[in-house]
N, C-alpha and C. Protein backbone atom coordinates (compact mmCIF):
# COMPACT_ATOMS: atom_id res chain seq x y z
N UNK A 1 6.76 8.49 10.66
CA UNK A 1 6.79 7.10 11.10
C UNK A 1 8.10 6.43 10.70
N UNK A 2 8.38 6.36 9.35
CA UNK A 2 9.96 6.33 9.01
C UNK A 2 11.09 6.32 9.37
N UNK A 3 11.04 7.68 9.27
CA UNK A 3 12.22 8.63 10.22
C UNK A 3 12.03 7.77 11.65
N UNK A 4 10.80 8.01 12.23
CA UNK A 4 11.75 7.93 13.13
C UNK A 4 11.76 6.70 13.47
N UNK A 5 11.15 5.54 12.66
CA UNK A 5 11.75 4.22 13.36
C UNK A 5 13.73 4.00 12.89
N UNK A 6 14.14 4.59 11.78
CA UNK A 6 15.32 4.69 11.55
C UNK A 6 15.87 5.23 12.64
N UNK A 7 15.59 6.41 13.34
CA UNK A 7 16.30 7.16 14.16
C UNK A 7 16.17 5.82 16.02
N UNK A 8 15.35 5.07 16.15
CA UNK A 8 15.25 4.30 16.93
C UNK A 8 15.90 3.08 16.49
N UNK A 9 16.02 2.29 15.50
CA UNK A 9 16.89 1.73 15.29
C UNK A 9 18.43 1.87 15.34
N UNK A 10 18.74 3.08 15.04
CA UNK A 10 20.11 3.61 15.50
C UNK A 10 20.28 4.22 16.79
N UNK A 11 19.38 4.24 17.98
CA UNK A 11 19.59 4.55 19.31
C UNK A 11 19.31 2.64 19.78
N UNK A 12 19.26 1.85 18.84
CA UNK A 12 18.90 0.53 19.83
C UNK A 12 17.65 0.58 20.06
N UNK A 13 16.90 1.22 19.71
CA UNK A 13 15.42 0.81 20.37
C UNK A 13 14.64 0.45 19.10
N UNK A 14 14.97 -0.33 17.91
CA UNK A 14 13.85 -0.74 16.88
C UNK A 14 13.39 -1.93 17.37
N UNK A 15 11.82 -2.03 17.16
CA UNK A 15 10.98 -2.52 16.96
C UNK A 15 10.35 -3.03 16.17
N UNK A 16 9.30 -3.84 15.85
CA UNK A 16 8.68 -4.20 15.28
C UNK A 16 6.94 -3.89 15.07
N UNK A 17 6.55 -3.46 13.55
CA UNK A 17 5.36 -2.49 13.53
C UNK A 17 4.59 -3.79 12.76
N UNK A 18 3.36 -4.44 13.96
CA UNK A 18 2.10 -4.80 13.10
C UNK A 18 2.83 -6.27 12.63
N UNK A 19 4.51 -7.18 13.30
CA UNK A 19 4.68 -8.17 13.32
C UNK A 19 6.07 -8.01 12.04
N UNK A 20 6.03 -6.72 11.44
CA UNK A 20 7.25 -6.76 10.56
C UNK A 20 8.31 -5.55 10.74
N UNK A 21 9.47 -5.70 10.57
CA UNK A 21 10.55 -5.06 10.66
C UNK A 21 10.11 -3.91 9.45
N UNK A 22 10.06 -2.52 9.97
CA UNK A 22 9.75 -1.56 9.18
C UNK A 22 11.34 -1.05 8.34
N UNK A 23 11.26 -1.16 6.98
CA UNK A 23 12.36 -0.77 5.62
C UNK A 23 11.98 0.34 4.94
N UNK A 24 12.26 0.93 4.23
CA UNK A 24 12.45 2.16 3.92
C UNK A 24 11.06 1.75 2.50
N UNK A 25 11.48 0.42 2.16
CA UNK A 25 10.30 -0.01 1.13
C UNK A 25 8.60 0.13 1.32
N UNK A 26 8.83 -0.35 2.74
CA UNK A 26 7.35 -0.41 3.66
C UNK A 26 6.71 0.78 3.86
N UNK A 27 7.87 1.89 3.72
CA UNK A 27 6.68 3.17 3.71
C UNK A 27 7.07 4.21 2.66
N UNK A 28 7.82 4.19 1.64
CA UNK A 28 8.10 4.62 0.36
C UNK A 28 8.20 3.32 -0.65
N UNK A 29 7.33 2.48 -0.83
CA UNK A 29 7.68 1.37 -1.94
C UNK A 29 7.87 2.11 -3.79
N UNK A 30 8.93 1.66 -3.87
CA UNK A 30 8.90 1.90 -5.28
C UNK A 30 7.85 0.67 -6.27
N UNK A 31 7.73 1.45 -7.46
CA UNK A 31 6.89 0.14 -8.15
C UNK A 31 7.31 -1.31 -8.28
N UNK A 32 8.22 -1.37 -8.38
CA UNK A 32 9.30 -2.71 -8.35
C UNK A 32 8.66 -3.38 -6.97
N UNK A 33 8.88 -2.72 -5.76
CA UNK A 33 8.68 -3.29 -4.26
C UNK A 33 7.04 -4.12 -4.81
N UNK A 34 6.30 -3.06 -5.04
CA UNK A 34 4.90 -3.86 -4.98
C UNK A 34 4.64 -4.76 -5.67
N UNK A 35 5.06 -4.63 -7.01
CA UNK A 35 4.86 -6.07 -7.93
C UNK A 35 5.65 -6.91 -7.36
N UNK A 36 6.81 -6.91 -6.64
CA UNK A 36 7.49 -8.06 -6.22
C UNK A 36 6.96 -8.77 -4.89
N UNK A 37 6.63 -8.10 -4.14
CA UNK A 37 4.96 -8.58 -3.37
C UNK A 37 4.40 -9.23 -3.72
N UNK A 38 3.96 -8.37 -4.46
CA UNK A 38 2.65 -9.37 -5.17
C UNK A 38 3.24 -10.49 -5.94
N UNK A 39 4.20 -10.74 -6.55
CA UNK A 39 4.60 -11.90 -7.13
C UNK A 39 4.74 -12.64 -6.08
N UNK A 40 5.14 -12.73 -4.83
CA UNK A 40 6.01 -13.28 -3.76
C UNK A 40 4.61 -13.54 -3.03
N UNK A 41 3.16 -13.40 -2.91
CA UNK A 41 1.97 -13.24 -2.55
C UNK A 41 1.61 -14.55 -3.27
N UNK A 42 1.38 -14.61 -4.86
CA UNK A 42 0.82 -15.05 -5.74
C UNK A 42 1.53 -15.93 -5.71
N UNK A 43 2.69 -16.33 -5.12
CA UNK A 43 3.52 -17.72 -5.11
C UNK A 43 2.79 -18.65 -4.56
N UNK A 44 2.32 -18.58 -3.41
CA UNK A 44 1.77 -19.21 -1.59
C UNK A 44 -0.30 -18.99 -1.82
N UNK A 45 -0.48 -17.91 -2.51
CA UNK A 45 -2.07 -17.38 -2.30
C UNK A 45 -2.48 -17.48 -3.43
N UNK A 46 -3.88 -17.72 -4.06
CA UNK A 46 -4.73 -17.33 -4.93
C UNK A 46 -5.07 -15.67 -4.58
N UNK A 47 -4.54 -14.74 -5.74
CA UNK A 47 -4.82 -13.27 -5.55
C UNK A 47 -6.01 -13.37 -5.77
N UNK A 48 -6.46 -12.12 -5.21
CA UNK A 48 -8.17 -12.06 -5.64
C UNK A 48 -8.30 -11.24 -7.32
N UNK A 49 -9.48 -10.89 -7.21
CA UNK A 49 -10.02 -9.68 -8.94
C UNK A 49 -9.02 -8.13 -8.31
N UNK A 50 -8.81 -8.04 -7.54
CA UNK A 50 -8.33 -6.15 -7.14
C UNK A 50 -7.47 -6.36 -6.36
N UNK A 51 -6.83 -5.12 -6.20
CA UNK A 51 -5.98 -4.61 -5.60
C UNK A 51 -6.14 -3.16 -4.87
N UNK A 52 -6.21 -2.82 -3.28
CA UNK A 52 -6.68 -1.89 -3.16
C UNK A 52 -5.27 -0.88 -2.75
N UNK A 53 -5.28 0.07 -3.06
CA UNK A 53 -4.11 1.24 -3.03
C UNK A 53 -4.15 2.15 -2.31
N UNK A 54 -3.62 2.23 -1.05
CA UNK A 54 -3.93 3.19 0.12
C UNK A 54 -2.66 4.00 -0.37
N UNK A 55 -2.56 5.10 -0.61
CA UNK A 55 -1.28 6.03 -0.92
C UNK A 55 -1.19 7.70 -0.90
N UNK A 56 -0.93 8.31 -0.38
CA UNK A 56 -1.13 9.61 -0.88
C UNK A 56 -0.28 10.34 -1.62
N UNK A 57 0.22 9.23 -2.66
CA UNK A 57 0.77 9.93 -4.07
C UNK A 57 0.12 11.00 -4.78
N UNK A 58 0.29 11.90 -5.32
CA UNK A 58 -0.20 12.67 -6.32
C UNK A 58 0.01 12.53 -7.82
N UNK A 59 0.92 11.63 -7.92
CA UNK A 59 1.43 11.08 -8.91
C UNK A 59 0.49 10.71 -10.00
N UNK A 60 -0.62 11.22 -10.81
CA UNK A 60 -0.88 10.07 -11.88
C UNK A 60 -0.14 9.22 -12.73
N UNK A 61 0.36 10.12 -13.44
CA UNK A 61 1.25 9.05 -14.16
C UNK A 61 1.75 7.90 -13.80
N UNK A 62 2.47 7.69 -12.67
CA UNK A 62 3.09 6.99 -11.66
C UNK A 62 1.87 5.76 -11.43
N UNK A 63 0.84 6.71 -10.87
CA UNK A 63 -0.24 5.40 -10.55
C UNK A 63 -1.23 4.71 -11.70
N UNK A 64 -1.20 5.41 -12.81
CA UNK A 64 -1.50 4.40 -13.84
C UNK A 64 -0.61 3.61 -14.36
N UNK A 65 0.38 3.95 -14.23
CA UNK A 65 1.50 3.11 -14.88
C UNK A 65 1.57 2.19 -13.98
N UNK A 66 1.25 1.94 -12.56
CA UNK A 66 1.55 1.08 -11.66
C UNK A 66 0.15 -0.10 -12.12
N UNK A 67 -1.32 0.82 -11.83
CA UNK A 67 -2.03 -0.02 -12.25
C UNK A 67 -2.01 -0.72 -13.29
N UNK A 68 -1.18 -0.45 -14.95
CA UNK A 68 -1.40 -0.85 -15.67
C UNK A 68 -0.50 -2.23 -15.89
N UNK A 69 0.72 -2.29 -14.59
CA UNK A 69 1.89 -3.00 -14.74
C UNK A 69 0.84 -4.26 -13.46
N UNK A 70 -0.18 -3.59 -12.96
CA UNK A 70 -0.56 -4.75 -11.91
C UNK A 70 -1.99 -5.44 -12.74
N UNK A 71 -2.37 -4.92 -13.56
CA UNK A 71 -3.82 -5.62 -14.30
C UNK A 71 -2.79 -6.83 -15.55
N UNK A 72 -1.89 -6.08 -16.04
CA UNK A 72 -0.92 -6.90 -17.24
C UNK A 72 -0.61 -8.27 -16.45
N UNK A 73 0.34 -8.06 -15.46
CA UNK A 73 1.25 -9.36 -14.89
C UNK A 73 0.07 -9.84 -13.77
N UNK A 74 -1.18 -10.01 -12.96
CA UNK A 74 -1.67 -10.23 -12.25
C UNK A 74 -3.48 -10.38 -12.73
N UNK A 75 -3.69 -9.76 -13.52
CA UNK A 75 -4.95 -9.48 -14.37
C UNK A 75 -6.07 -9.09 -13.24
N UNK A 76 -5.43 -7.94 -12.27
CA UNK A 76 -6.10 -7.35 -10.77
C UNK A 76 -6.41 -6.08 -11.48
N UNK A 77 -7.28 -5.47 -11.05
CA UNK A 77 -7.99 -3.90 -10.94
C UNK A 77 -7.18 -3.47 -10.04
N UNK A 78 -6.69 -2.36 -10.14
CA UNK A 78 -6.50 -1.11 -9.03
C UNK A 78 -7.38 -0.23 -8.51
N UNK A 79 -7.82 -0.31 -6.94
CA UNK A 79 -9.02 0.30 -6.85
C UNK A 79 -8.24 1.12 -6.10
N UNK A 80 -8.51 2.54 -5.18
CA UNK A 80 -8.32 3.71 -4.67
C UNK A 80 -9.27 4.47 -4.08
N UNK A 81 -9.54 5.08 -3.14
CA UNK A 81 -10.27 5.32 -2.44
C UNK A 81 -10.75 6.85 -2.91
N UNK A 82 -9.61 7.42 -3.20
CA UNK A 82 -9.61 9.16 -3.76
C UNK A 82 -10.87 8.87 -5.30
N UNK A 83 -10.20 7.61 -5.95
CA UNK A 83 -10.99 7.23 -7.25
C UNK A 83 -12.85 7.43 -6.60
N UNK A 84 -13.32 7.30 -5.69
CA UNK A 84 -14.82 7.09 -5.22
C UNK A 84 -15.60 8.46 -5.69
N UNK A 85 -16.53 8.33 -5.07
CA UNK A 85 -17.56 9.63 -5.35
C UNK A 85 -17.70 9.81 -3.85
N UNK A 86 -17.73 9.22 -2.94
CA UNK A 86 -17.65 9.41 -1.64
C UNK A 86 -16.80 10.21 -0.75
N UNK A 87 -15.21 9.83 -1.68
CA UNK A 87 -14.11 10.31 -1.51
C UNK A 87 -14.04 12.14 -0.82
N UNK A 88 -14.97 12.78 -1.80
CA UNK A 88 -14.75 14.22 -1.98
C UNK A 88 -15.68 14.92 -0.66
N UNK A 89 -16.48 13.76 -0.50
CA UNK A 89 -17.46 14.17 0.79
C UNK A 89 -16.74 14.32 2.05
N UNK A 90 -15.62 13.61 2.15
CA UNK A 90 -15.22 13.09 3.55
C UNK A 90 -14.25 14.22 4.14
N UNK A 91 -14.64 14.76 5.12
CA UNK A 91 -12.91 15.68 5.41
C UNK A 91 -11.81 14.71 5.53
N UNK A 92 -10.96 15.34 5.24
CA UNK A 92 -9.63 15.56 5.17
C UNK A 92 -9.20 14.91 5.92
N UNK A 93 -9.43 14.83 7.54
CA UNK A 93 -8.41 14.03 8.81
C UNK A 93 -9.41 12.74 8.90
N UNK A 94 -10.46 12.53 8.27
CA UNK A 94 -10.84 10.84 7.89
C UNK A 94 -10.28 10.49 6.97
N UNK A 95 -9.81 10.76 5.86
CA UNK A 95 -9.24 9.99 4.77
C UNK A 95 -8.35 9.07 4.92
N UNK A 96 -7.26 9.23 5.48
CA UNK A 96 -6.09 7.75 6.13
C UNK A 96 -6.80 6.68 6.84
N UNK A 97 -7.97 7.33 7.78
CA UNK A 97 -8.12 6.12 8.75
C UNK A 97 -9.21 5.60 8.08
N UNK A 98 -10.01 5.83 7.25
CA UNK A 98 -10.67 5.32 6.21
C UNK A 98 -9.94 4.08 5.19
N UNK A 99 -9.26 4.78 4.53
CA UNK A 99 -7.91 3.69 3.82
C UNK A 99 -7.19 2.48 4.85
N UNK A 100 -6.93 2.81 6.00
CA UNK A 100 -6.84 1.81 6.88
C UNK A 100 -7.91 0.92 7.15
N UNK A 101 -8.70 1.26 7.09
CA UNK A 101 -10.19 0.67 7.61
C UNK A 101 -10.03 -0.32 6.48
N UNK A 102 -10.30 0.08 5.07
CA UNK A 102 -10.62 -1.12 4.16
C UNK A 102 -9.29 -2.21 4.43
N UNK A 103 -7.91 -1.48 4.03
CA UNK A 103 -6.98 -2.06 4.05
C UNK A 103 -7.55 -3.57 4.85
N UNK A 104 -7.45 -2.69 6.12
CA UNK A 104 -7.60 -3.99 7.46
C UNK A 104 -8.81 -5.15 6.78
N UNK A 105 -9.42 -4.84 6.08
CA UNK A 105 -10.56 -5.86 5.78
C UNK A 105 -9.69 -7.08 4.69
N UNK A 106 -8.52 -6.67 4.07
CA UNK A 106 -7.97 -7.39 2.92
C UNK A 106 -7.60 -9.07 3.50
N UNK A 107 -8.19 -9.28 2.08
CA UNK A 107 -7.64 -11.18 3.01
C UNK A 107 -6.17 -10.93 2.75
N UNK A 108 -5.27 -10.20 2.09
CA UNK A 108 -3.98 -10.19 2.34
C UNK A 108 -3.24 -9.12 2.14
N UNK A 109 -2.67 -8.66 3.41
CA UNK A 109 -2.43 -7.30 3.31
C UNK A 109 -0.74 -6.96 3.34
């Protein structure tokens, strides 16, 4: 998806995905990108109790350290879908459109 909106932006044909100009942040965010979101969120919105994390990092480390930098400065839960008991039931080519599914339910996404 990335690739190739980069590769369409450099033939002239970028677009716009879902009302925003797709950045290299939007589909590789570093931890920095998301807390700064969310700060930039929490300016304008009352955040809610959670935060839900659609990602297919493998990363733990990475993602506790993220959760632990988003419960500190925001006092949000990190929830995750892989985290469920449901999770392990589901094949494989539902899992994204599942994570989309909740996503889409977020009062702010």
């Amino acid at each position: 998806f990335c690739m190739a909106e980069e590769l369409r932006a450099a033939a002239g044909m970028k677009k716009l995905r879902f009302g925003f100009a797709v950045r290299q942040a939007t589909c590789n965010p570093q931890e920095q990108d998301i807390i700064q979101a969310l700060e930039d969120v929490n300016r304008s919105h009352v955040l809610g109790s959670g935060v839900f994390l659609a990602t297919n990092s493998r990363d733990d480390s990475e993602l506790t350290r993220l959760s632990e930098r988003i419960y500190s400065r925001f006092g949000m839960l990190t929830h995750r879908l892989q985290d469920t008991s449901e999770f392990r039931e589901l094949p494989a080519e539902h899992r994204h459109i599942l994570d989309l599914l909740v996503a889409a339910q977020a009062t702010i996404f």
